[in-house]
C-alpha atoms as a PDB file:
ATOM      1  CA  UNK A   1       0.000   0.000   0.000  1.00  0.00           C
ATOM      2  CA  UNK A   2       0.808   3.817   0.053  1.00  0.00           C
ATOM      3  CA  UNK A   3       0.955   5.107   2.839  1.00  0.00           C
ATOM      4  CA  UNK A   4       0.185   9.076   3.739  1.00  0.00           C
ATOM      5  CA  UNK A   5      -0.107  10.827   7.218  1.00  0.00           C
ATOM      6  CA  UNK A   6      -2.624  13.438   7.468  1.00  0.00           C
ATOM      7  CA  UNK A   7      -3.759  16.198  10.247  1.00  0.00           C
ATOM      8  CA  UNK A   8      -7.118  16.411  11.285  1.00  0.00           C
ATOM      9  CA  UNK A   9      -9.501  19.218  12.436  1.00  0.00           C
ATOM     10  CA  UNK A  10      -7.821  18.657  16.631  1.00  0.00           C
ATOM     11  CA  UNK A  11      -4.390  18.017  15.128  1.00  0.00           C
ATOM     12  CA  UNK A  12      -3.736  14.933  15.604  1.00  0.00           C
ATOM     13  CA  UNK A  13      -2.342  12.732  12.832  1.00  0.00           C
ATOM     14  CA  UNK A  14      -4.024   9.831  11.299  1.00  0.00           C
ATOM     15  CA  UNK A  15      -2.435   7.237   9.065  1.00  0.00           C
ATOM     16  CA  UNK A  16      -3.805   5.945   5.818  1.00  0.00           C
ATOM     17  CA  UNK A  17      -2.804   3.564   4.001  1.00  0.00           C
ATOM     18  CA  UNK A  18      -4.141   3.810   0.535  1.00  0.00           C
ATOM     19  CA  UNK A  19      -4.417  -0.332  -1.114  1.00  0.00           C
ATOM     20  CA  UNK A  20      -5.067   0.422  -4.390  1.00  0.00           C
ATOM     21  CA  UNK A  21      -3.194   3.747  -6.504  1.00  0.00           C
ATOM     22  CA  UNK A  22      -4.192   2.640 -10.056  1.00  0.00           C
ATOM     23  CA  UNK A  23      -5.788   5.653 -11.564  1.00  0.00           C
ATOM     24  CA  UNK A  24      -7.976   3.013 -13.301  1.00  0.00           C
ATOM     25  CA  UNK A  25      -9.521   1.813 -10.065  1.00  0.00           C
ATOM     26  CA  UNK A  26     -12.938   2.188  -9.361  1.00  0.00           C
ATOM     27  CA  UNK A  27     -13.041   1.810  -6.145  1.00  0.00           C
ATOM     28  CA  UNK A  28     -10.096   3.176  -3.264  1.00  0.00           C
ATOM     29  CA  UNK A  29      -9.675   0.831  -0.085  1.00  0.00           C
ATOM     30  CA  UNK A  30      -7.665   2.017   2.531  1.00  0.00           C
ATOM     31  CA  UNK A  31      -6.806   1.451   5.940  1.00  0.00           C
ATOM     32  CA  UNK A  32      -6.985   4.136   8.465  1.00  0.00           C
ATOM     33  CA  UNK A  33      -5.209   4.299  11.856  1.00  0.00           C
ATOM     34  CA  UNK A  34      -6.938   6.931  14.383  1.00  0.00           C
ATOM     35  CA  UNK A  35      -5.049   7.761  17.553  1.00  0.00           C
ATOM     36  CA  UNK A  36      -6.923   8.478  20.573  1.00  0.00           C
ATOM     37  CA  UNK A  37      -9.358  11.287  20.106  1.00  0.00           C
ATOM     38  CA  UNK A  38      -8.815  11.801  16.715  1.00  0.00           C
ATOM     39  CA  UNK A  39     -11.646  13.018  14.588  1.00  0.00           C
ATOM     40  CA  UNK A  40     -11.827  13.881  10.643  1.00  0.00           C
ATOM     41  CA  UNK A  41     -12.793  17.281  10.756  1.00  0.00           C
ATOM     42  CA  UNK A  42     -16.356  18.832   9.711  1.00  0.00           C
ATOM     43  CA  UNK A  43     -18.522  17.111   7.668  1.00  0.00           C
ATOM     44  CA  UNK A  44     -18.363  17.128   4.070  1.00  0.00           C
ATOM     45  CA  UNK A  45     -19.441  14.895   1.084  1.00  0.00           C
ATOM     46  CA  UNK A  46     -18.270  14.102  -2.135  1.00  0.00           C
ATOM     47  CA  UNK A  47     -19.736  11.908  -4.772  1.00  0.00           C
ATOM     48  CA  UNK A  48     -20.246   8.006  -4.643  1.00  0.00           C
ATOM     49  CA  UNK A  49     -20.593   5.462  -1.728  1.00  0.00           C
ATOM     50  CA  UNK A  50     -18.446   4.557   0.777  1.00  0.00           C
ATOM     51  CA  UNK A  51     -18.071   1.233   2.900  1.00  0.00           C
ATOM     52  CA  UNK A  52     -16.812   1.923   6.472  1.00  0.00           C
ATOM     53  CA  UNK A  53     -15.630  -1.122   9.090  1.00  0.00           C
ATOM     54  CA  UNK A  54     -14.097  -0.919  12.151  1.00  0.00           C
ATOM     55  CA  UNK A  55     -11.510  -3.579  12.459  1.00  0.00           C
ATOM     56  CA  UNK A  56     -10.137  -2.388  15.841  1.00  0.00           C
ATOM     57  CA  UNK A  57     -11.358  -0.018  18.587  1.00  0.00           C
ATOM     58  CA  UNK A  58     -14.104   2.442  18.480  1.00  0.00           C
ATOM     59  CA  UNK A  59     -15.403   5.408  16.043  1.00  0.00           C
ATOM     60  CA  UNK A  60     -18.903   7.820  16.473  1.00  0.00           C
ATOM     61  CA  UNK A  61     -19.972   8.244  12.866  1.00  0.00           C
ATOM     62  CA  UNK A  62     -21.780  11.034  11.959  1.00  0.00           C
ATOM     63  CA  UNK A  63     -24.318  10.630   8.796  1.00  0.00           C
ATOM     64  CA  UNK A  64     -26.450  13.852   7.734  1.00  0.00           C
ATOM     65  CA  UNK A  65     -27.975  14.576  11.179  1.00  0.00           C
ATOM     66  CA  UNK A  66     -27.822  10.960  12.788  1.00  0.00           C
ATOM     67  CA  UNK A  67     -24.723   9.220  14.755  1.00  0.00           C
ATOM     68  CA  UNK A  68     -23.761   5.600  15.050  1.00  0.00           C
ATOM     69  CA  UNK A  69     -21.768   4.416  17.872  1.00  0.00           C
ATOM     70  CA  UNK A  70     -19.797   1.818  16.723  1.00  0.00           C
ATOM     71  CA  UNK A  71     -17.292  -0.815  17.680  1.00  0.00           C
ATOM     72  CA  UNK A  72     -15.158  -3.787  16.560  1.00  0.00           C
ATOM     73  CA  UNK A  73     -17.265  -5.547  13.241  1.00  0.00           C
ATOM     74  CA  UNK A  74     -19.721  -2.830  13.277  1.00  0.00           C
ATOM     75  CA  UNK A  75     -20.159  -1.000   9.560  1.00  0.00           C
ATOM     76  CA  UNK A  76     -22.298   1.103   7.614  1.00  0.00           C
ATOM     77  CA  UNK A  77     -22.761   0.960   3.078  1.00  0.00           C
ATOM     78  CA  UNK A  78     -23.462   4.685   2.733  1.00  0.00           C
ATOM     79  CA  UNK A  79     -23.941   7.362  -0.094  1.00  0.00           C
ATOM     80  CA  UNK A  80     -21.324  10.066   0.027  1.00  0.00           C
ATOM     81  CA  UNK A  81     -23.625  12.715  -1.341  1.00  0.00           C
ATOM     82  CA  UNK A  82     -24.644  13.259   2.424  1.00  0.00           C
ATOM     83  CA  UNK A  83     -21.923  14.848   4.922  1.00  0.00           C
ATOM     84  CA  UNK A  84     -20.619  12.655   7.180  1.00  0.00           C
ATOM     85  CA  UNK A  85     -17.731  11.940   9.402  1.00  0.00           C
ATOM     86  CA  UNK A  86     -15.660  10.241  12.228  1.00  0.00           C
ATOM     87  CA  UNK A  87     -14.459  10.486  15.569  1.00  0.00           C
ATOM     88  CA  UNK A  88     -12.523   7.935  17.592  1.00  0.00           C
ATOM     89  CA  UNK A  89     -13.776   7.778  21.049  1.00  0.00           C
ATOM     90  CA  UNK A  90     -11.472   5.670  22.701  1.00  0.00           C
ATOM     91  CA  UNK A  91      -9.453   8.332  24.956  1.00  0.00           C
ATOM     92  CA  UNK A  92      -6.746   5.792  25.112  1.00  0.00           C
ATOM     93  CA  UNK A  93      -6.489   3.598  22.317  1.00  0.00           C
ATOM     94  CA  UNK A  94      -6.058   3.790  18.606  1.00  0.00           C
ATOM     95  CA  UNK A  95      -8.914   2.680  15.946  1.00  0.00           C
ATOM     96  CA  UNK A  96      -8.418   0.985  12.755  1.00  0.00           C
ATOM     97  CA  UNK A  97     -11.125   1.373   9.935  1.00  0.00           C
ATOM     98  CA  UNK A  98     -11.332  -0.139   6.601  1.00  0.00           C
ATOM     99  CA  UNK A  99     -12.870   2.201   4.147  1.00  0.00           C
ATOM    100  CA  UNK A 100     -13.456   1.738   0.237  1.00  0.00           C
ATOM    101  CA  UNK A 101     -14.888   4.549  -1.409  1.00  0.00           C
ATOM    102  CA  UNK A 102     -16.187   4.120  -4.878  1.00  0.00           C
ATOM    103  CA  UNK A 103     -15.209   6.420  -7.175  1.00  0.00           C
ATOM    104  CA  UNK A 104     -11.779   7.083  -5.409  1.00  0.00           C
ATOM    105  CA  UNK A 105     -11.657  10.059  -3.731  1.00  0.00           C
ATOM    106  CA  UNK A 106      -7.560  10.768  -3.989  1.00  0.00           C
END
């Protein structure tokens, strides 16, 4: 994979780890590592759908004007059209999430 450290909206940095570059993909899987209290900033949308599991730890999700609590195996098949975003709610631990979005987004 490739990997790329970004910043989010507290300033904390989050690791991705993109699994497929090809600019012929159609969809972009990655792996994202969330330290402790680490969110991704406000919500914003972009076209396509996303798939969002959470291999390790914990993550509030925030869809339109809902939120999922979610944990270890939980996920959520959504349309990107409506803003959305994460938090990681563990105050001591790091979260992994698996995320394909479909068209790529990077």
């Amino acid at each position: 994979g490739y990997p790329y450290r970004r910043y989010t909206g507290n300033g904390e940095p989050v690791m991705e780890v993109f699994l497929n570059v090809s600019k012929d993909a159609r969809m972009q899987p990655e792996i994202i590592t969330l330290p402790p209290k680490a969110e991704s900033g406000p919500l914003l949308s972009h076209n396509g759908e996303e798939f969002f599991y959470v291999l390790e730890g914990s993550a509030d999700f925030f869809y339109g004007t809902e939120s999922f609590p979610m944990g270890q195996g939980d996920f959520l098949y959504f349309d990107n059209t409506v803003p959305h975003r994460w938090i990681n709610t563990n105050g001591e631990e790091e979260t992994r999430l698996l995320v394909c979005c479909s068209p790529p987004v990077f």
